[in-house]
C-alpha atoms as a PDB file:
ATOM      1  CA  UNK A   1      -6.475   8.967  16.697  1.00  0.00           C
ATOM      2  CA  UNK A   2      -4.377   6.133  18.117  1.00  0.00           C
ATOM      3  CA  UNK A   3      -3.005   4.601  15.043  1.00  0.00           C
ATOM      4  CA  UNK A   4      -0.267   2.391  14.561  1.00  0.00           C
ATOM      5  CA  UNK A   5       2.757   3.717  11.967  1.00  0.00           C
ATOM      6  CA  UNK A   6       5.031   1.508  10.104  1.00  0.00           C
ATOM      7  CA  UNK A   7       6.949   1.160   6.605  1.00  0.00           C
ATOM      8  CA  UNK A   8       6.101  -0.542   3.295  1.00  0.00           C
ATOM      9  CA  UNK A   9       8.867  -2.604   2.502  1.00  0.00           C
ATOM     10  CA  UNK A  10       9.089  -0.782  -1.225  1.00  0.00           C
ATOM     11  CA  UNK A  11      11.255   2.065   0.030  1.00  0.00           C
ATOM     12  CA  UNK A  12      13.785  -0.270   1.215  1.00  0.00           C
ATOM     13  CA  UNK A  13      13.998  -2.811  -1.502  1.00  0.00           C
ATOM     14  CA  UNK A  14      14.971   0.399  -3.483  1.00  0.00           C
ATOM     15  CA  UNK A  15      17.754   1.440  -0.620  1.00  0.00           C
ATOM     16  CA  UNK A  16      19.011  -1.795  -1.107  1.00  0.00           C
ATOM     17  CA  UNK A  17      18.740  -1.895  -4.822  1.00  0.00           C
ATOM     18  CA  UNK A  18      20.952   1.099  -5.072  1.00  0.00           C
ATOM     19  CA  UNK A  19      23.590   0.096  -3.023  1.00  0.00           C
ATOM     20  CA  UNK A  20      24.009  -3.297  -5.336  1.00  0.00           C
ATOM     21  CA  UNK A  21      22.225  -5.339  -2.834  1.00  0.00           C
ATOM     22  CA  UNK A  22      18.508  -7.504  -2.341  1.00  0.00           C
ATOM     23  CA  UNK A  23      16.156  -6.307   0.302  1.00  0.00           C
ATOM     24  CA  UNK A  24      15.364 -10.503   0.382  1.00  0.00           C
ATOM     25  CA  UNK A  25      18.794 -10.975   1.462  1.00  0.00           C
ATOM     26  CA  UNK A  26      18.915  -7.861   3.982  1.00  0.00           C
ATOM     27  CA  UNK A  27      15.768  -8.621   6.096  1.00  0.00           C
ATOM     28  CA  UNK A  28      17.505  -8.938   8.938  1.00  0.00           C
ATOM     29  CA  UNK A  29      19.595  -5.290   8.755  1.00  0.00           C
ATOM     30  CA  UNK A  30      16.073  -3.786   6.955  1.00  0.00           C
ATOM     31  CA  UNK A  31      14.011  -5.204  10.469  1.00  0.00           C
ATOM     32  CA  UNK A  32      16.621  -3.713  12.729  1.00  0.00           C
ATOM     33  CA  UNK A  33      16.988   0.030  11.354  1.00  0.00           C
ATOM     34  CA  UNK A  34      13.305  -0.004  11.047  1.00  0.00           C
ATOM     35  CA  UNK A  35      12.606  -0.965  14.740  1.00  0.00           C
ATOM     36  CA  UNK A  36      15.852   1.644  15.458  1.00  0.00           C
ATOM     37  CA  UNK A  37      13.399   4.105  13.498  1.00  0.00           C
ATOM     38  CA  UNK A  38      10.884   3.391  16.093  1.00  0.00           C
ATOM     39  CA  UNK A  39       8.711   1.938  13.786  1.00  0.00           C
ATOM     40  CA  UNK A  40       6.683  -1.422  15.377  1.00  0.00           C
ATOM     41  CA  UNK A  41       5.122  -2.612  11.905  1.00  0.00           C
ATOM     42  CA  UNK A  42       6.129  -3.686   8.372  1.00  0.00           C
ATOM     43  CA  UNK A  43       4.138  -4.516   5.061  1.00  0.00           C
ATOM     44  CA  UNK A  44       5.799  -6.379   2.527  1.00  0.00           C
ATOM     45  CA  UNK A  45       5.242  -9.598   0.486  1.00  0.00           C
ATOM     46  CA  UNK A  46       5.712 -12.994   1.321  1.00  0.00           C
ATOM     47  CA  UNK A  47       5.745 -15.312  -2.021  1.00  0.00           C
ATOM     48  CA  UNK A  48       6.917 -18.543  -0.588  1.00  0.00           C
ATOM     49  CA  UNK A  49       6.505 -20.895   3.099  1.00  0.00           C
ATOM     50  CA  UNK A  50      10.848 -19.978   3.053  1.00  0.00           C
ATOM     51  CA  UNK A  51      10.452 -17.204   3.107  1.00  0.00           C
ATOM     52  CA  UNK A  52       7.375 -16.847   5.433  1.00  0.00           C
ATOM     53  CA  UNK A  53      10.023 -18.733   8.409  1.00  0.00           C
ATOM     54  CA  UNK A  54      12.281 -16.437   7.584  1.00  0.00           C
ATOM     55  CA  UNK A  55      10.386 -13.342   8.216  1.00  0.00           C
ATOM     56  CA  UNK A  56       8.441 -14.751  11.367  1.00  0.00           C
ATOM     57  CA  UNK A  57      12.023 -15.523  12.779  1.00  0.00           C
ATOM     58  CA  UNK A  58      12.653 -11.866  11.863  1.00  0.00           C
ATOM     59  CA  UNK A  59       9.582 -10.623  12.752  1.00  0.00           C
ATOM     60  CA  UNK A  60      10.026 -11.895  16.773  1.00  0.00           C
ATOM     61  CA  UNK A  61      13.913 -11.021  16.675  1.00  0.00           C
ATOM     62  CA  UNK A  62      13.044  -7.098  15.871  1.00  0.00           C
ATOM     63  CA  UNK A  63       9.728  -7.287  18.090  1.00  0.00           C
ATOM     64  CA  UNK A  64       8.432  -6.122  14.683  1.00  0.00           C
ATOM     65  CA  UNK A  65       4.376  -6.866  13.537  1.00  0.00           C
ATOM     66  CA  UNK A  66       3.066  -7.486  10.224  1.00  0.00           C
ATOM     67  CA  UNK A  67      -0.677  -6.638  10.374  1.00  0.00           C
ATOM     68  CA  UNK A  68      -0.675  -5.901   6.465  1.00  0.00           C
ATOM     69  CA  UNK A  69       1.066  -7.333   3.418  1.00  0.00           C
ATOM     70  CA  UNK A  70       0.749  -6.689  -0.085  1.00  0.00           C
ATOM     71  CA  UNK A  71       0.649  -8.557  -3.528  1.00  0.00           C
ATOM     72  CA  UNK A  72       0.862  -8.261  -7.292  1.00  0.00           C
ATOM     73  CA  UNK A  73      -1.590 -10.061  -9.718  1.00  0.00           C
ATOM     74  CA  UNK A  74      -2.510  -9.971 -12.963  1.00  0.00           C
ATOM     75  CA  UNK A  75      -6.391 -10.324 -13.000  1.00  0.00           C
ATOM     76  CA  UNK A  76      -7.479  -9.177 -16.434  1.00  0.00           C
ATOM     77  CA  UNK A  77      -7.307 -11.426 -18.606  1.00  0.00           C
ATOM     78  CA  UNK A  78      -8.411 -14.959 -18.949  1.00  0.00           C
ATOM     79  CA  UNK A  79      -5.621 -16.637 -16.953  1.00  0.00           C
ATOM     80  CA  UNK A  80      -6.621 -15.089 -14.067  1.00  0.00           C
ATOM     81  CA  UNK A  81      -7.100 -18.022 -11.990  1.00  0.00           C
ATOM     82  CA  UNK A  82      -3.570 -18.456 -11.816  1.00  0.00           C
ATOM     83  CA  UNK A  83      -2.869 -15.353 -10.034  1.00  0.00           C
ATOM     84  CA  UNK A  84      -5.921 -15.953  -8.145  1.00  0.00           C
ATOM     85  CA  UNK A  85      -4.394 -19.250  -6.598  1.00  0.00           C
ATOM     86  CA  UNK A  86      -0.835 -17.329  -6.119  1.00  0.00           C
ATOM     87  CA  UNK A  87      -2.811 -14.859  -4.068  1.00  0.00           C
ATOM     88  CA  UNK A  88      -4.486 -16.980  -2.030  1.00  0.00           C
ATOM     89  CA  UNK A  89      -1.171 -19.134  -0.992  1.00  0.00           C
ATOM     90  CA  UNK A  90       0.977 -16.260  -0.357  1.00  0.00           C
ATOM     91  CA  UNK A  91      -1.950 -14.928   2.131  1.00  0.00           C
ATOM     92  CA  UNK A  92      -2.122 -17.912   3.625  1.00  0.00           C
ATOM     93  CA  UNK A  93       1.620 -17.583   4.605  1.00  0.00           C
ATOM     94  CA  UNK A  94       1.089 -14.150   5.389  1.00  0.00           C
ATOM     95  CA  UNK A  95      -1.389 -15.296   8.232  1.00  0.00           C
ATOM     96  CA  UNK A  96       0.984 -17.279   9.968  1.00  0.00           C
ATOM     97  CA  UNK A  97       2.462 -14.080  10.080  1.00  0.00           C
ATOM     98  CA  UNK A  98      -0.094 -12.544  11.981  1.00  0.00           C
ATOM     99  CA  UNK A  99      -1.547 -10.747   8.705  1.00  0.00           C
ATOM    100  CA  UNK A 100      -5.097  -9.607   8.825  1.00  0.00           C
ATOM    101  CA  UNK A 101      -5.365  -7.243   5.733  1.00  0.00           C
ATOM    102  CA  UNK A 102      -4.045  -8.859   2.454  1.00  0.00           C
ATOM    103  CA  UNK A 103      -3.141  -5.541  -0.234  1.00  0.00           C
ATOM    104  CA  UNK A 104      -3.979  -6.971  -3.717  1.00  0.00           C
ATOM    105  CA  UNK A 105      -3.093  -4.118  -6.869  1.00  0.00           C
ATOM    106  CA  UNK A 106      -3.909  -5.535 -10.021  1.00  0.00           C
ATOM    107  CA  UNK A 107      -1.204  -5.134 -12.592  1.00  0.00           C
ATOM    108  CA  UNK A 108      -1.861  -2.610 -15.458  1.00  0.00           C
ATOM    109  CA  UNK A 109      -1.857  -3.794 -19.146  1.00  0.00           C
ATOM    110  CA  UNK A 110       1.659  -2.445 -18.797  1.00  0.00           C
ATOM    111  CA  UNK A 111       3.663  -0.545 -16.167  1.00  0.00           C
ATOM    112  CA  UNK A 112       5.323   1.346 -19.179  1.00  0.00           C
ATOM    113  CA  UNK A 113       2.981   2.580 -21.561  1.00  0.00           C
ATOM    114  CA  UNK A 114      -0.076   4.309 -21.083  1.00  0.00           C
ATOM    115  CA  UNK A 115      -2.302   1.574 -22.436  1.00  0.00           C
ATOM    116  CA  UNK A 116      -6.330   1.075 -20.648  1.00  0.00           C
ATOM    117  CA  UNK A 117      -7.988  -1.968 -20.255  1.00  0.00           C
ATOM    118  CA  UNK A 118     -11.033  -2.729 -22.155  1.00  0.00           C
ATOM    119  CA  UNK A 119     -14.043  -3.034 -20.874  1.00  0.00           C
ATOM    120  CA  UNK A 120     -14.460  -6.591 -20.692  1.00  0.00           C
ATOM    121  CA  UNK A 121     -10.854  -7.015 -19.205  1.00  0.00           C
ATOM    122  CA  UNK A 122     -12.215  -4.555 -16.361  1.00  0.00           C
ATOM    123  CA  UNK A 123     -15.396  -6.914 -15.542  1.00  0.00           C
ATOM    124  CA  UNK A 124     -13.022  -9.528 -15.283  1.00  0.00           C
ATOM    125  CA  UNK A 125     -11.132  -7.584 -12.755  1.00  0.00           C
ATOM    126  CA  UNK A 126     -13.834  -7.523 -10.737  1.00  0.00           C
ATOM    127  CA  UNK A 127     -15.134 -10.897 -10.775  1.00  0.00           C
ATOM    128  CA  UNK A 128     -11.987 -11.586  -9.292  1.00  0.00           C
ATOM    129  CA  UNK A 129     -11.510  -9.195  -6.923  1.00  0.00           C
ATOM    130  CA  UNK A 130     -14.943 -10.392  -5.985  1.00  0.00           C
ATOM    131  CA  UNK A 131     -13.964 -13.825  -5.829  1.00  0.00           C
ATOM    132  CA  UNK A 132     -10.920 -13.672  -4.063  1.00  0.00           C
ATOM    133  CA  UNK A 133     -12.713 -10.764  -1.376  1.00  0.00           C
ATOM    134  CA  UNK A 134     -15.146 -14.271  -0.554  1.00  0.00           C
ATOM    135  CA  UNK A 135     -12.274 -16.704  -0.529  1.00  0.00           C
ATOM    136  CA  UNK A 136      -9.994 -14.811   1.960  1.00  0.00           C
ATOM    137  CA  UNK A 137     -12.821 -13.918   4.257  1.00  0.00           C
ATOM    138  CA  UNK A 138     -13.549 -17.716   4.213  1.00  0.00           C
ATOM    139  CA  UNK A 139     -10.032 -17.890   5.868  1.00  0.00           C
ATOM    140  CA  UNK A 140     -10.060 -15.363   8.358  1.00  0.00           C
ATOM    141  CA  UNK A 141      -8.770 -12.706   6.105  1.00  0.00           C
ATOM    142  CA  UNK A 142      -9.797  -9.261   4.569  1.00  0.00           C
ATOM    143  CA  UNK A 143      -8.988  -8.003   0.838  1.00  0.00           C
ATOM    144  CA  UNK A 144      -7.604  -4.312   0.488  1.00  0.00           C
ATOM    145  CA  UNK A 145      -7.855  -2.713  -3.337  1.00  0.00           C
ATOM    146  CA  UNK A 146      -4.692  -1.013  -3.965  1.00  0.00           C
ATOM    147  CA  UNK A 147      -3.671   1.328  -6.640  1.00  0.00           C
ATOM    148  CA  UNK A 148      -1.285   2.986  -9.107  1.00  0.00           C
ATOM    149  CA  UNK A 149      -1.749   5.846 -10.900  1.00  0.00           C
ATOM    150  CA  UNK A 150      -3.569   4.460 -14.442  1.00  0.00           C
ATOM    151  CA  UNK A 151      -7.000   3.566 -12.579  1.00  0.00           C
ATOM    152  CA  UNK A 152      -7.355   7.206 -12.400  1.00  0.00           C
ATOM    153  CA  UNK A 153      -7.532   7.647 -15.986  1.00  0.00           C
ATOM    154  CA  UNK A 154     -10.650   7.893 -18.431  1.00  0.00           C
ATOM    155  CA  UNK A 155     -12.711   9.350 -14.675  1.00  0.00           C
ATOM    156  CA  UNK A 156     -10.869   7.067 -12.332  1.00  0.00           C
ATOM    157  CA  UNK A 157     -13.240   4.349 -14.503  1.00  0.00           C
ATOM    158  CA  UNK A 158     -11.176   1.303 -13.184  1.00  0.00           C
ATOM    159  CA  UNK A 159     -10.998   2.521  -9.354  1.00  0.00           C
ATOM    160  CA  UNK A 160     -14.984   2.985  -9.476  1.00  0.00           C
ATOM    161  CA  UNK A 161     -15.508   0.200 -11.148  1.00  0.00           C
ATOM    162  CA  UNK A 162     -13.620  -2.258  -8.697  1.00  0.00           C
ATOM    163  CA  UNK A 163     -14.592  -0.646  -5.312  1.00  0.00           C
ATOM    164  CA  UNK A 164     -18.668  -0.426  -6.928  1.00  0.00           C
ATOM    165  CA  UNK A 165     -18.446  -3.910  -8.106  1.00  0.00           C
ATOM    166  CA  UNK A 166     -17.298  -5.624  -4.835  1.00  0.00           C
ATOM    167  CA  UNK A 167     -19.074  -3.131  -1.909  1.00  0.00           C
ATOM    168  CA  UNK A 168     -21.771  -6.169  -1.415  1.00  0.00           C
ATOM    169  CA  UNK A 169     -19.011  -8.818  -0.139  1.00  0.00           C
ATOM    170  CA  UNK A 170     -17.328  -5.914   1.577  1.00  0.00           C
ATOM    171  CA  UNK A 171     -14.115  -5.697  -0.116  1.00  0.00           C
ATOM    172  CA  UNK A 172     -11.847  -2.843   1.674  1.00  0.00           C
ATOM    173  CA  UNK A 173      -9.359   0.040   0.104  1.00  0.00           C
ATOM    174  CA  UNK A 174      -6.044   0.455   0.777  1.00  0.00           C
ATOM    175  CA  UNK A 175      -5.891   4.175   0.191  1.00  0.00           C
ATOM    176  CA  UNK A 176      -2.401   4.979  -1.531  1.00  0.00           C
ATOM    177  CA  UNK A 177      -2.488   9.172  -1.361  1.00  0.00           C
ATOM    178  CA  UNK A 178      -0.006   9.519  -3.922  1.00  0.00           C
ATOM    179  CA  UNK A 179      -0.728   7.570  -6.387  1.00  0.00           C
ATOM    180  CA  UNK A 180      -4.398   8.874  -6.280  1.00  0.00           C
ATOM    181  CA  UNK A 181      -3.013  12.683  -6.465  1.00  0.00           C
ATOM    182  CA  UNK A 182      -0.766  11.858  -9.104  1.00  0.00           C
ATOM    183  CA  UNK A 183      -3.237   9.745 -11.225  1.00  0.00           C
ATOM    184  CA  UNK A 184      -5.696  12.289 -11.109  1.00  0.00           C
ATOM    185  CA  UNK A 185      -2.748  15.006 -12.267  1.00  0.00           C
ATOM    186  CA  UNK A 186      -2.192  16.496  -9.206  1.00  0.00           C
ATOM    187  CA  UNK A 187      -5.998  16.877  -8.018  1.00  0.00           C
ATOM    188  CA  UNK A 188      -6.466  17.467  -4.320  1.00  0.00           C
ATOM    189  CA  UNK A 189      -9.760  17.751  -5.035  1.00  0.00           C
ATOM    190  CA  UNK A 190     -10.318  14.165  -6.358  1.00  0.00           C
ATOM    191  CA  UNK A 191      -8.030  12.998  -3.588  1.00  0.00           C
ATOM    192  CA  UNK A 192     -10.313  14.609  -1.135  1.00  0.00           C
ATOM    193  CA  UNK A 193     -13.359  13.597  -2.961  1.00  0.00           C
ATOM    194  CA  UNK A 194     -12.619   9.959  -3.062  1.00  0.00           C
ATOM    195  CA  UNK A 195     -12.092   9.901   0.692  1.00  0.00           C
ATOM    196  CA  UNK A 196     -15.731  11.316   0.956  1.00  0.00           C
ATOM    197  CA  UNK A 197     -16.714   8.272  -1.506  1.00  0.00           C
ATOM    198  CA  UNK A 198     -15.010   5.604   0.363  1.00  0.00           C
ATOM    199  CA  UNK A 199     -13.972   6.618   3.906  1.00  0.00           C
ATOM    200  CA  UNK A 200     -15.822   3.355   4.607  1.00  0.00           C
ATOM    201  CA  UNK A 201     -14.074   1.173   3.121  1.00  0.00           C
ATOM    202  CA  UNK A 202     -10.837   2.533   3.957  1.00  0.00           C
ATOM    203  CA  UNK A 203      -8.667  -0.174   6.015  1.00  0.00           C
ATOM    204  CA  UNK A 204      -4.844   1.004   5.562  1.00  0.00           C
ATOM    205  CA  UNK A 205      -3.290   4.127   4.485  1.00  0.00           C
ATOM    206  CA  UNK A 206       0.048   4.407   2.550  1.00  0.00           C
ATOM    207  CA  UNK A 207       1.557   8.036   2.597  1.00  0.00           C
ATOM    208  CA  UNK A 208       4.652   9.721   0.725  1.00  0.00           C
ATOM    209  CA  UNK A 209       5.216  13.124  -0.809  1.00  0.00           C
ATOM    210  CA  UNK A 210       6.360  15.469  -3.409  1.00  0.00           C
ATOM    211  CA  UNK A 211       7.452  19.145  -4.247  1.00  0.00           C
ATOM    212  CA  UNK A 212       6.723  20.087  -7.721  1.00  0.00           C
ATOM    213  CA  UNK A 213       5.648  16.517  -8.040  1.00  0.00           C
ATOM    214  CA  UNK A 214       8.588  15.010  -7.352  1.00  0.00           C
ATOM    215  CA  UNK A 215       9.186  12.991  -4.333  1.00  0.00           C
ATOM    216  CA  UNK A 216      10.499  14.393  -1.374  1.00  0.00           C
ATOM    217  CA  UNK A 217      12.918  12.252   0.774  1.00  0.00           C
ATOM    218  CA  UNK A 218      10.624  12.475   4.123  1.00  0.00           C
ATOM    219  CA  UNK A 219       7.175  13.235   4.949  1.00  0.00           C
ATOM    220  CA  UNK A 220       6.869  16.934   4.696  1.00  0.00           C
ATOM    221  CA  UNK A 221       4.947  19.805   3.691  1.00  0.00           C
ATOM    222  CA  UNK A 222       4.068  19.405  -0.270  1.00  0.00           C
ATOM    223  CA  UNK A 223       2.021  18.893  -3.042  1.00  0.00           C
ATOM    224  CA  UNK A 224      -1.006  17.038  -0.539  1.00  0.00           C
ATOM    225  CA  UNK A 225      -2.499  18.614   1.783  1.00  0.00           C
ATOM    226  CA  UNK A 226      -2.334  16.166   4.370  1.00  0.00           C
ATOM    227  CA  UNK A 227      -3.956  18.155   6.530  1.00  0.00           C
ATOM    228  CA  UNK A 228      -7.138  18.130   4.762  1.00  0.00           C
ATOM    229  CA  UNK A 229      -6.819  14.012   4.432  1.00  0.00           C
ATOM    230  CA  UNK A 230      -6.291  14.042   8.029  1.00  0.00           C
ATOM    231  CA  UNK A 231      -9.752  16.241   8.846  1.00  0.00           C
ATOM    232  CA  UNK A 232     -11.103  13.606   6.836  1.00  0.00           C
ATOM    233  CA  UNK A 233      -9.878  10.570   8.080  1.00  0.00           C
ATOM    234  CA  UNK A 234     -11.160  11.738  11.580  1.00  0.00           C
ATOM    235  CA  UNK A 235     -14.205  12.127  10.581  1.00  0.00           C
ATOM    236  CA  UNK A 236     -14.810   8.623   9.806  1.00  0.00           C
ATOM    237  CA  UNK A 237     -13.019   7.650  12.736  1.00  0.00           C
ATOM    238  CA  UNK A 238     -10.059   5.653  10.503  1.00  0.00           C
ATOM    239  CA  UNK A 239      -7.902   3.498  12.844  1.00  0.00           C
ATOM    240  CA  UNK A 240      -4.676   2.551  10.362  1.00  0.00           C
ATOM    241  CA  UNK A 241      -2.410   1.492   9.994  1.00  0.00           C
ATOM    242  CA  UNK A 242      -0.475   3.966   8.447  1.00  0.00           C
ATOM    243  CA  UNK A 243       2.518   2.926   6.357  1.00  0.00           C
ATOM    244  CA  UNK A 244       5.344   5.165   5.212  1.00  0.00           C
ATOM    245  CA  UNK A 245       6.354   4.705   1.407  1.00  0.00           C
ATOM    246  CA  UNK A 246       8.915   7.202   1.247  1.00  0.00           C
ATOM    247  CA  UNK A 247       9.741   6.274  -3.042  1.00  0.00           C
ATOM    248  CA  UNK A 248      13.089   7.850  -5.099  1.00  0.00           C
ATOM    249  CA  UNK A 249      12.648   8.559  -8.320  1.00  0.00           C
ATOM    250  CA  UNK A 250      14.775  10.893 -10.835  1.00  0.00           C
ATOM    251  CA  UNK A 251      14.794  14.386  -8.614  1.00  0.00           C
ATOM    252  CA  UNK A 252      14.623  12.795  -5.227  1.00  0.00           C
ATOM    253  CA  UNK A 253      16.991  14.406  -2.810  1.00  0.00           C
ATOM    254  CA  UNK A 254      19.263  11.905  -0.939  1.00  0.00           C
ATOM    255  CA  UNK A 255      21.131  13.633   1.996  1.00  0.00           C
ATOM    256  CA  UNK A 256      20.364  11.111   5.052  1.00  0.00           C
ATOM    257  CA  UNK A 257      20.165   7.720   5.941  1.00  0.00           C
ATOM    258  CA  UNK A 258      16.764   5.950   5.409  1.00  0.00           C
ATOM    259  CA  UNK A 259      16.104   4.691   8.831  1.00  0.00           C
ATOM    260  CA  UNK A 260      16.870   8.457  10.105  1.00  0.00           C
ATOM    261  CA  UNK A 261      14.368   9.667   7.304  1.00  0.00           C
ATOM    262  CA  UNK A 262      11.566   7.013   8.821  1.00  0.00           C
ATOM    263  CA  UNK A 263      12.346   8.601  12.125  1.00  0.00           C
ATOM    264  CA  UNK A 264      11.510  11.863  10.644  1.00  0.00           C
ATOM    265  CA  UNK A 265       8.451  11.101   8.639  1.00  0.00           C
ATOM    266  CA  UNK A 266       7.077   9.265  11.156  1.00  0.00           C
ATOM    267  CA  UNK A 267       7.503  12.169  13.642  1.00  0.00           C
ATOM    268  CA  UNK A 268       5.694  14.382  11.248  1.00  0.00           C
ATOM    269  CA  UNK A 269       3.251  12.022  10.373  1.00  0.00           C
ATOM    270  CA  UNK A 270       2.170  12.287  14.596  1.00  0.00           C
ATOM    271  CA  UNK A 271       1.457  16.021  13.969  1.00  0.00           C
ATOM    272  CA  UNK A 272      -0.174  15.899  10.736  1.00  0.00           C
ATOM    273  CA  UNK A 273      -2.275  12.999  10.440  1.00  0.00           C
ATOM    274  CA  UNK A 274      -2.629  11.577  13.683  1.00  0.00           C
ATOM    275  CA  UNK A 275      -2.145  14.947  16.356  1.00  0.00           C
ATOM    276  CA  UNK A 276      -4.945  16.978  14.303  1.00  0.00           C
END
């Protein structure tokens, strides 16, 4: 596979974060260790037409592309025309950016607690999704379903449900690795399974990893078997990009820098997923 490799922008909002500091106000430093990292692509947000100039100006300084970028919304509940709009202005920013693929996760109930959506809340989901799949292609663009970890719950009900509901207007899946492991408490199976289910619809692929389900510093050896989502992602011929979300979180060893760490994950990433 020839596939492109770059970095989600979540990793370093959380470098900066723990050094006292805002990734928004470190673009410049975050674009030049990731191009030092040999890294050619980036997917963050972009939430307003400042910030959009800013990044382009960043983008073509670093000789950096943004094929991908991602946004929040809350899409659940009645207001969810609001959201709808903001998602629709920020990807029109992001195409000036040379975007293609706009990442949408809807929000959970709550990112704390373990609380579902009903079942209405979930067909309202999905209109949206739906919606907003028609509106961006109108404009050039394609829509990418991201998730966390609480679709997977009560049989991944939420996941099936949005990727079922929106196959006719070809709506695409931004397959986060992790998050689907983890959701589906630590299931290589399921991962493996819904790669088999969706392989089509597969149009980015965010990758980290964990020992003992905790998150490793670089891409490594672990809990996935990477190997077997690389078998599969040849065999339906998946052409990236692939993004490196390298996460900390309680456990997480931190004993090198975190453009050095890109530059190893994105070396191992050549042998696993793409070499195989």
């Amino acid at each position: 596979m020839d596939i492109v490799i770059g970095t989600q922008l979540y990793p370093w909002s959380q470098h900066y974060k723990a050094g006292g500091k805002k990734l928004e106000e470190n673009l410049d430093d975050c674009f030049a260790q990731i191009k030092s990292a040999g890294l050619d692509v980036v997917e963050g947000s972009v939430t307003s037409e400042a910030q959009a100039n800013l990044i382009s100006r960043l983008l073509r300084k670093h000789r950096l592309e943004m094929p991908t970028m991602y946004v929040g919304a809350t899409l659940h509940t009645e207001q969810w025309a609001k959201d709808f709009e903001s998602v629709v202005n920020q990807a029109r920013w992001g195409k000036t950016l040379g975007a293609k693929i706009v990442v949408v996760n809807p929000s959970p109930v709550d990112w704390n607690t373990k609380q579902d959506k009903t079942e209405d809340e979930i067909r309202t989901q999905s209109h949206a999704m739906l919606q907003l799949t028609e509106v961006l292609k109108s404009i050039g663009l394609t829509l990418a379903y991201h998730t966390h970890d609480s679709e997977l719950r009560r049989c991944a009900r939420e996941l099936h449900h949005m990727l079922l509901a929106t196959r006719r207007v070809g709506m695409k899946f931004c397959l986060d690795a992790h998050w689907i492991w983890r959701g589906a408490e630590g299931s290589q199976v399921v991962l493996d399974d819904i790669i088999e289910l969706y392989g089509d619809r597969i149009a980015s692929l965010h990758v980290r990893q964990s020992i003992d389900n905790v998150y490793t510093e670089t891409l490594q050896d672990g809990d996935i078997d990477y190997y077997s989502v690389a078998r599969k992602l040849k065999q339906i011929d998946f052409e990236g990009p692939i993004l490196i979300e390298t996460s900390r979180e309680v456990g997480t060893p931190e004993t090198m820098d975190i453009s050095d760490g890109h530059r190893i994950s994105a070396e191992w990433i050549k042998r696993t997923l793409v070499l195989l």
